[in-house]
N, C-alpha and C. Protein backbone atom coordinates (compact mmCIF):
# COMPACT_ATOMS: atom_id res chain seq x y z
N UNK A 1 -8.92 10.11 -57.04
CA UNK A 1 -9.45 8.87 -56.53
C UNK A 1 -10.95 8.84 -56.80
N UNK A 2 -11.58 7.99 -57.54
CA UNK A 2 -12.92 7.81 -57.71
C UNK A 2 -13.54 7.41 -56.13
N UNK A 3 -14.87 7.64 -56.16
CA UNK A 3 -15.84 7.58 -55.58
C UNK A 3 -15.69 5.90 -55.00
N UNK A 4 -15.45 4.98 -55.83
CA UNK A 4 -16.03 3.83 -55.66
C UNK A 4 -14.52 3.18 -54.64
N UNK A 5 -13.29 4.19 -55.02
CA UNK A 5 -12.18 3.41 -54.25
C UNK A 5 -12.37 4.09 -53.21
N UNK A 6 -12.57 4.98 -52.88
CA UNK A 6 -12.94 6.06 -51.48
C UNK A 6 -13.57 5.26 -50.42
N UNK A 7 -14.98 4.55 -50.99
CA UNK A 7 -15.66 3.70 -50.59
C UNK A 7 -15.12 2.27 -50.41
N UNK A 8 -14.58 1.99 -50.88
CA UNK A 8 -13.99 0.81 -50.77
C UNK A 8 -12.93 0.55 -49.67
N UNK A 9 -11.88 1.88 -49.89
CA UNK A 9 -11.19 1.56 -48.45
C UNK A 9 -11.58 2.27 -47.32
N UNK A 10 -13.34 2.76 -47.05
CA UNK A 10 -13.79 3.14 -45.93
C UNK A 10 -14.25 2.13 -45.51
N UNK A 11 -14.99 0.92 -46.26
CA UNK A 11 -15.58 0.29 -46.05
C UNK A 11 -14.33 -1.07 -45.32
N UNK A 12 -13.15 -0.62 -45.84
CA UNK A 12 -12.13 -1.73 -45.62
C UNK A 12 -11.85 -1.66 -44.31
N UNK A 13 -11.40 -0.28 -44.01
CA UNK A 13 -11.13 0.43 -42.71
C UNK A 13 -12.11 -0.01 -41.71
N UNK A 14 -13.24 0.15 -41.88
CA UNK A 14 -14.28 0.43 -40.81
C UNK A 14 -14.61 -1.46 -40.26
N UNK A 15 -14.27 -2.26 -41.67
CA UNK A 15 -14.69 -3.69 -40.88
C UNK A 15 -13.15 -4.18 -40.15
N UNK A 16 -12.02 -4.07 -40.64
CA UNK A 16 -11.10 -4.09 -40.01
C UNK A 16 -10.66 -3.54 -38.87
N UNK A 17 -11.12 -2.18 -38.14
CA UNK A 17 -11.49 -1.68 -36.94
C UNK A 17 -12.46 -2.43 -36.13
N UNK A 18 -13.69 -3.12 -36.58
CA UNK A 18 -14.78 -3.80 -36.16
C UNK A 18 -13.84 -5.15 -35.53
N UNK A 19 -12.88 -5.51 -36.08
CA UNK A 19 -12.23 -6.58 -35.75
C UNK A 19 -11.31 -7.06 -34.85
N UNK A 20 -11.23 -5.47 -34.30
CA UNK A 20 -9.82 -5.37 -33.31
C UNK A 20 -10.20 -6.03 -31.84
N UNK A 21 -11.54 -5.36 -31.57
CA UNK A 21 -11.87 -6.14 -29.75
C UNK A 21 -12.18 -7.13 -29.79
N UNK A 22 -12.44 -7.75 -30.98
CA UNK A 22 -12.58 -9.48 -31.02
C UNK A 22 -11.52 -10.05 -31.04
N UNK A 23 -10.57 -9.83 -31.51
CA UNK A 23 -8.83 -9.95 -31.45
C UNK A 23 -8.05 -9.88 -30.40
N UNK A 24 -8.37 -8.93 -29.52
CA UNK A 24 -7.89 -8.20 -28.32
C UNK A 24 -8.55 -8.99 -27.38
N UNK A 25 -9.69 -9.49 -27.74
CA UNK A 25 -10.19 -10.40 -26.56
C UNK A 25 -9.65 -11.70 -26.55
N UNK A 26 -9.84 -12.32 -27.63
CA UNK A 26 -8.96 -13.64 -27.93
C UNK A 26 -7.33 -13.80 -27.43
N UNK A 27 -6.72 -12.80 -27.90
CA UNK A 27 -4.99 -13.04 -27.58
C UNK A 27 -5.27 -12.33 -26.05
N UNK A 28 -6.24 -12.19 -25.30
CA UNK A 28 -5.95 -11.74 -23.87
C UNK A 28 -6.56 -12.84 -23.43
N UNK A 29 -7.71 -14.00 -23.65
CA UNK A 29 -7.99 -15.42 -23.69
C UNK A 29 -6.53 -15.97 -23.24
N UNK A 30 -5.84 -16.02 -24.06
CA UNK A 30 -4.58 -17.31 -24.25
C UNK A 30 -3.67 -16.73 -23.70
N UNK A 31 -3.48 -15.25 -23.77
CA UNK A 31 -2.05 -14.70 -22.66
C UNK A 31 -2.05 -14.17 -21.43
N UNK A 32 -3.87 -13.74 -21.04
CA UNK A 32 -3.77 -13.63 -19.94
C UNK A 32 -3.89 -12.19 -20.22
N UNK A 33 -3.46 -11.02 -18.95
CA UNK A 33 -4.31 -10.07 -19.45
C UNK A 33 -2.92 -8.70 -20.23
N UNK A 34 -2.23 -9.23 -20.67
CA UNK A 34 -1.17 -8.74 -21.63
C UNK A 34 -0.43 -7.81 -20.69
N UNK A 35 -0.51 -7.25 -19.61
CA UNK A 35 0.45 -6.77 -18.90
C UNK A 35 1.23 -7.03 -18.14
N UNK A 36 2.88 -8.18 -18.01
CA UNK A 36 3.41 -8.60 -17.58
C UNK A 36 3.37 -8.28 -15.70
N UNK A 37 3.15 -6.65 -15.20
CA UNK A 37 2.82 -6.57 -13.91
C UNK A 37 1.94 -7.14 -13.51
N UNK A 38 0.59 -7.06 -13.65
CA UNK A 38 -0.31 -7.56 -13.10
C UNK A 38 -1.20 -9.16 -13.69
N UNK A 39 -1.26 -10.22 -12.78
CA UNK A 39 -1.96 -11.15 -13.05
C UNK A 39 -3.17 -11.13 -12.85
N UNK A 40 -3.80 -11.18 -13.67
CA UNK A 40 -6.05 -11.05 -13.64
C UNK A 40 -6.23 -12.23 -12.76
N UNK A 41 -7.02 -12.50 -11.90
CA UNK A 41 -7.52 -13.75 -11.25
C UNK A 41 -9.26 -13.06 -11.14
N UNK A 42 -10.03 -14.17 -11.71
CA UNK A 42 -11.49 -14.08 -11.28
C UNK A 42 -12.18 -15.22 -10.11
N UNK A 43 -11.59 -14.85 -8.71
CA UNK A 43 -12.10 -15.88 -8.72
C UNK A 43 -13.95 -15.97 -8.04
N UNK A 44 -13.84 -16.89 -7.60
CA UNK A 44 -15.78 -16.94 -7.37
C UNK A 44 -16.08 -16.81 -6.15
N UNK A 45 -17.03 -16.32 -6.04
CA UNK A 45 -17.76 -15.92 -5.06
C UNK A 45 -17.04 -16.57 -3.34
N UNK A 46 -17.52 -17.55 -3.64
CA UNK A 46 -17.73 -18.08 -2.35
C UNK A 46 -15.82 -18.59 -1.42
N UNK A 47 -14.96 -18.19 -2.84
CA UNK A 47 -13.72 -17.79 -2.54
C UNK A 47 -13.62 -16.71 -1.57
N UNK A 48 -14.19 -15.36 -2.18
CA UNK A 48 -14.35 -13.88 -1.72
C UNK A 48 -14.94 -14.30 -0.36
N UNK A 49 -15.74 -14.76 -0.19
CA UNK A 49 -16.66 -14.64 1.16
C UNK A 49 -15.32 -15.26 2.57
N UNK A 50 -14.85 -16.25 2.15
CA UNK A 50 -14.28 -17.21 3.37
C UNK A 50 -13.05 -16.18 3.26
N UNK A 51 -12.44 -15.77 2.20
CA UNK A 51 -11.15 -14.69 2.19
C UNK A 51 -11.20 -13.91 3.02
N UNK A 52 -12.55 -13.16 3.17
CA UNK A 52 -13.11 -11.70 3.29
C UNK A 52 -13.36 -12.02 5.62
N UNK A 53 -13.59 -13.27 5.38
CA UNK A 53 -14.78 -13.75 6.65
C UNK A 53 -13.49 -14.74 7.95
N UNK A 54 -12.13 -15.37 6.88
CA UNK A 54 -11.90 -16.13 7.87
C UNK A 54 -10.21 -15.80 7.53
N UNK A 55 -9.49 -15.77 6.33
CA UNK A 55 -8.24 -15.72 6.11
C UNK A 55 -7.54 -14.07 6.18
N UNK A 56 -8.85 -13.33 5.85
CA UNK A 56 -8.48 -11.30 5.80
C UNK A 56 -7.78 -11.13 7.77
N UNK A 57 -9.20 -11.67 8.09
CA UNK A 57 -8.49 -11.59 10.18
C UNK A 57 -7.22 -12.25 10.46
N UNK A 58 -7.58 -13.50 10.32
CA UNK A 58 -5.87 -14.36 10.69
C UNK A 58 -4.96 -13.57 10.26
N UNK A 59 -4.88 -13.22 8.90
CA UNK A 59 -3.46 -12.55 8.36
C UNK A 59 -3.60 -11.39 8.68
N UNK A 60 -4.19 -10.37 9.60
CA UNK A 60 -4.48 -9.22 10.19
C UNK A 60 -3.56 -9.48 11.61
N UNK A 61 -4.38 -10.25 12.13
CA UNK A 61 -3.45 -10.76 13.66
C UNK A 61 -2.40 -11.58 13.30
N UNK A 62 -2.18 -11.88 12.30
CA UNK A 62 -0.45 -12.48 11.94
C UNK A 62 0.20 -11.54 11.82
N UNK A 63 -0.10 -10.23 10.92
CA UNK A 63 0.74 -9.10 11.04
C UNK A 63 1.00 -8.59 12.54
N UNK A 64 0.28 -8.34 12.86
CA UNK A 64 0.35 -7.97 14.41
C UNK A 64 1.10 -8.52 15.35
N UNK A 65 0.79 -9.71 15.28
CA UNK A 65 1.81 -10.77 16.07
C UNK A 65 3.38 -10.65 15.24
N UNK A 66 3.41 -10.73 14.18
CA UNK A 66 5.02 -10.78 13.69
C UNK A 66 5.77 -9.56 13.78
N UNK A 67 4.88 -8.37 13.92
CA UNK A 67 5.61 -6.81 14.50
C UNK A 67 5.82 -6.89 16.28
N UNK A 68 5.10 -7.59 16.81
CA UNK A 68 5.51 -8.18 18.47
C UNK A 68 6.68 -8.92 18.47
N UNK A 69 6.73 -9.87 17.56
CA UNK A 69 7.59 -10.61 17.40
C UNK A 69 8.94 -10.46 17.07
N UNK A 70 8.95 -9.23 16.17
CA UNK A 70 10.08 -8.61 15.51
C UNK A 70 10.58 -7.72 16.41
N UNK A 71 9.91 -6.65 17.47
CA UNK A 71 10.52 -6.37 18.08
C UNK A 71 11.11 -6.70 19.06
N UNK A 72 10.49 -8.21 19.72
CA UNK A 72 11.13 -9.14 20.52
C UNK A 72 12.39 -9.86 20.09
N UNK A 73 12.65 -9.86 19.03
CA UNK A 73 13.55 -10.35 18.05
C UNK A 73 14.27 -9.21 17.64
N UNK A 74 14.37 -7.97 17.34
CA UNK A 74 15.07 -6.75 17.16
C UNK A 74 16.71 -7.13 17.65
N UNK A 75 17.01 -7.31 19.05
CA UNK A 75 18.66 -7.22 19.56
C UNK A 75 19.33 -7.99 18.56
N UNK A 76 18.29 -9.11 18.80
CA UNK A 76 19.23 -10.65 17.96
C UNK A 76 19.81 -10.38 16.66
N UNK A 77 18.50 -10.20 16.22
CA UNK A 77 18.25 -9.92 14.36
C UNK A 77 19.66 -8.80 14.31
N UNK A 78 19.84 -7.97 15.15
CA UNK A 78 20.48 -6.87 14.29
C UNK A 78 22.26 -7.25 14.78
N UNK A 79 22.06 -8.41 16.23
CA UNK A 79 23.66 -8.63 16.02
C UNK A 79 23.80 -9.72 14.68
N UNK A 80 23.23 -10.38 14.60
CA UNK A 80 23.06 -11.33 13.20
C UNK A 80 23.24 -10.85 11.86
N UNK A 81 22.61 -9.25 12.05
CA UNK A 81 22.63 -8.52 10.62
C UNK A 81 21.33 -9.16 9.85
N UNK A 82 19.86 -9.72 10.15
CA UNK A 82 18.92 -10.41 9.05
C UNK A 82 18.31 -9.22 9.77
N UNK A 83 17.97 -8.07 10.21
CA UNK A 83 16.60 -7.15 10.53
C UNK A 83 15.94 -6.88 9.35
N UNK A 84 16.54 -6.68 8.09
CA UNK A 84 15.94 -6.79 6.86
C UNK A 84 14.88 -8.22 6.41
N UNK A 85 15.62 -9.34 6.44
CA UNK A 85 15.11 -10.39 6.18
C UNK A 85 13.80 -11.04 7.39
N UNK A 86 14.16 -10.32 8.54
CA UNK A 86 12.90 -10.71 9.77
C UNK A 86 11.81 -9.55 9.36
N UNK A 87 12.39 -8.66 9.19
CA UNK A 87 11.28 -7.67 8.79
C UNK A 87 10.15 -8.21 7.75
N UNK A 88 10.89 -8.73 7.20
CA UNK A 88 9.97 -8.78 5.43
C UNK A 88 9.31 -10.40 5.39
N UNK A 89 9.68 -11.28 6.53
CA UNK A 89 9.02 -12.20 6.81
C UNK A 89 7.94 -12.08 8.09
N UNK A 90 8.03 -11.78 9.44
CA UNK A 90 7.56 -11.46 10.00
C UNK A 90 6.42 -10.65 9.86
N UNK A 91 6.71 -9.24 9.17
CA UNK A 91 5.54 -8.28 8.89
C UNK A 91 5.23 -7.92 7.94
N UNK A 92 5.85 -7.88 6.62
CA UNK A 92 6.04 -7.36 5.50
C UNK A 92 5.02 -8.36 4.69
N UNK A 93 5.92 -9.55 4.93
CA UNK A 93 4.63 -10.49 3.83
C UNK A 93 3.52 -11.00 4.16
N UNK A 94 3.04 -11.25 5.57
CA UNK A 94 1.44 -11.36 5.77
C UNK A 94 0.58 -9.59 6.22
N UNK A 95 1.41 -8.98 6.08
CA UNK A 95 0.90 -7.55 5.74
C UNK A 95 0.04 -7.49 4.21
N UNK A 96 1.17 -7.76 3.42
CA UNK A 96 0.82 -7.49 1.73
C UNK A 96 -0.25 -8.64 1.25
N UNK A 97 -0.50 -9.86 2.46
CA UNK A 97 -0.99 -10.86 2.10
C UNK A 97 -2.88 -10.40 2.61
N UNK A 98 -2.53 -9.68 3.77
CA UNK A 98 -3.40 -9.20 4.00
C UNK A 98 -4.06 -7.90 3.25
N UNK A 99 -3.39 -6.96 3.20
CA UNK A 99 -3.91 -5.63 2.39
C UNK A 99 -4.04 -5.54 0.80
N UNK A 100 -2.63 -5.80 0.23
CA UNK A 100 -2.65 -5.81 -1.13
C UNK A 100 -3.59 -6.84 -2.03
N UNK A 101 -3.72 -7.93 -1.36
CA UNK A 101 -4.16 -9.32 -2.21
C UNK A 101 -5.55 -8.75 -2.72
N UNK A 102 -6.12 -9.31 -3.46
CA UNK A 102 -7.07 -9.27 -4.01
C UNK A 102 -8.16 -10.18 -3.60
N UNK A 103 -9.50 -9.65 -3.14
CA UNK A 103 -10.08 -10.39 -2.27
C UNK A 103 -10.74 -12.00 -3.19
N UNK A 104 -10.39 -12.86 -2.36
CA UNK A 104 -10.18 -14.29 -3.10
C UNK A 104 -9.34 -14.97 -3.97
N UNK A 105 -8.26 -14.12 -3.93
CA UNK A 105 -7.34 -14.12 -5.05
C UNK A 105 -6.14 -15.31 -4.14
N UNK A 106 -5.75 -16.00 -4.74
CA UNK A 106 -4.17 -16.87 -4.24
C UNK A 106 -2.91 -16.20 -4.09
N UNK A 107 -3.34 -15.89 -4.73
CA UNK A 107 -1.94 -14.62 -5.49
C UNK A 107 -2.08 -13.64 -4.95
N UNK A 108 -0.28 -12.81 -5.03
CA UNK A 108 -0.72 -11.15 -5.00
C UNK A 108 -1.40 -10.55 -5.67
N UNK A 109 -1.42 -10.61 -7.08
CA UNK A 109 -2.27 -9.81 -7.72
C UNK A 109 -1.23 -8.96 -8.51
N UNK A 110 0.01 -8.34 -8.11
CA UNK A 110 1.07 -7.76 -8.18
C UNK A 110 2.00 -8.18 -8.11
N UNK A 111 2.65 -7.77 -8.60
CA UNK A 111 4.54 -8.79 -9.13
C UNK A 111 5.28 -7.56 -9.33
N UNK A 112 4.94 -6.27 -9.09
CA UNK A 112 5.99 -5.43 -9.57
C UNK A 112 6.59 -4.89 -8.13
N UNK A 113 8.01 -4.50 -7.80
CA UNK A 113 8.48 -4.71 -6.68
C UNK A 113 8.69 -5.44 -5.40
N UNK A 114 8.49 -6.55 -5.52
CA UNK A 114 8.85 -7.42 -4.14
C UNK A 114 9.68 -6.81 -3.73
């Protein structure tokens, strides 16, 4: 191999590598952030603050209240057979709404195991 093709496909290599995180940024632009588990949300500031300041507490004492609730509800639920389904409404989902979420986020943030 001469000198000049050596060079040629280093030179090919090296701008075609140069090209990849501009690529990678673009198709993560339009699809979002390419990992079907997790959804990216940015959101702004002043989202974070009222999340953090007024909706993080409520859904703190909603959990709280729906584990009072559930065990006040326990006899019923379990001649009914839903202790699964009171569970996971009651405490389970303003639990995850509270802890897991992402601060300012709408969303879970997470989609893998409901």
């Amino acid at each position: 191999m001469t000198p000049f093709r050596i060079l040629a496909a280093t030179l090919a290599l090296l701008f075609g590598l140069q090209a990849m995180p501009a690529m990678a940024q673009a198709q993560a632009q339009t699809q979002g952030s390419g990992d079907p588990v997790y959804s990216i949300q940015n959101p702004p500031a002043f989202a974070m603050m009222g999340d953090l300041l007024i909706a993080r507490p409520f859904l703190i004492i909603a959990t709280v209240a729906g584990a009072g609730l559930f065990l006040v509800s326990l006899p019923f639920t379990a001649l009914g057979g839903g202790i699964g389904d009171a569970g996971k409404a009651l405490v389970v989902d303003p639990a995850k709404a509270a802890f897991v979420r992402c601060l300012g986020c709408t969303g879970e943030g997470f989609t893998k195991g409901d």
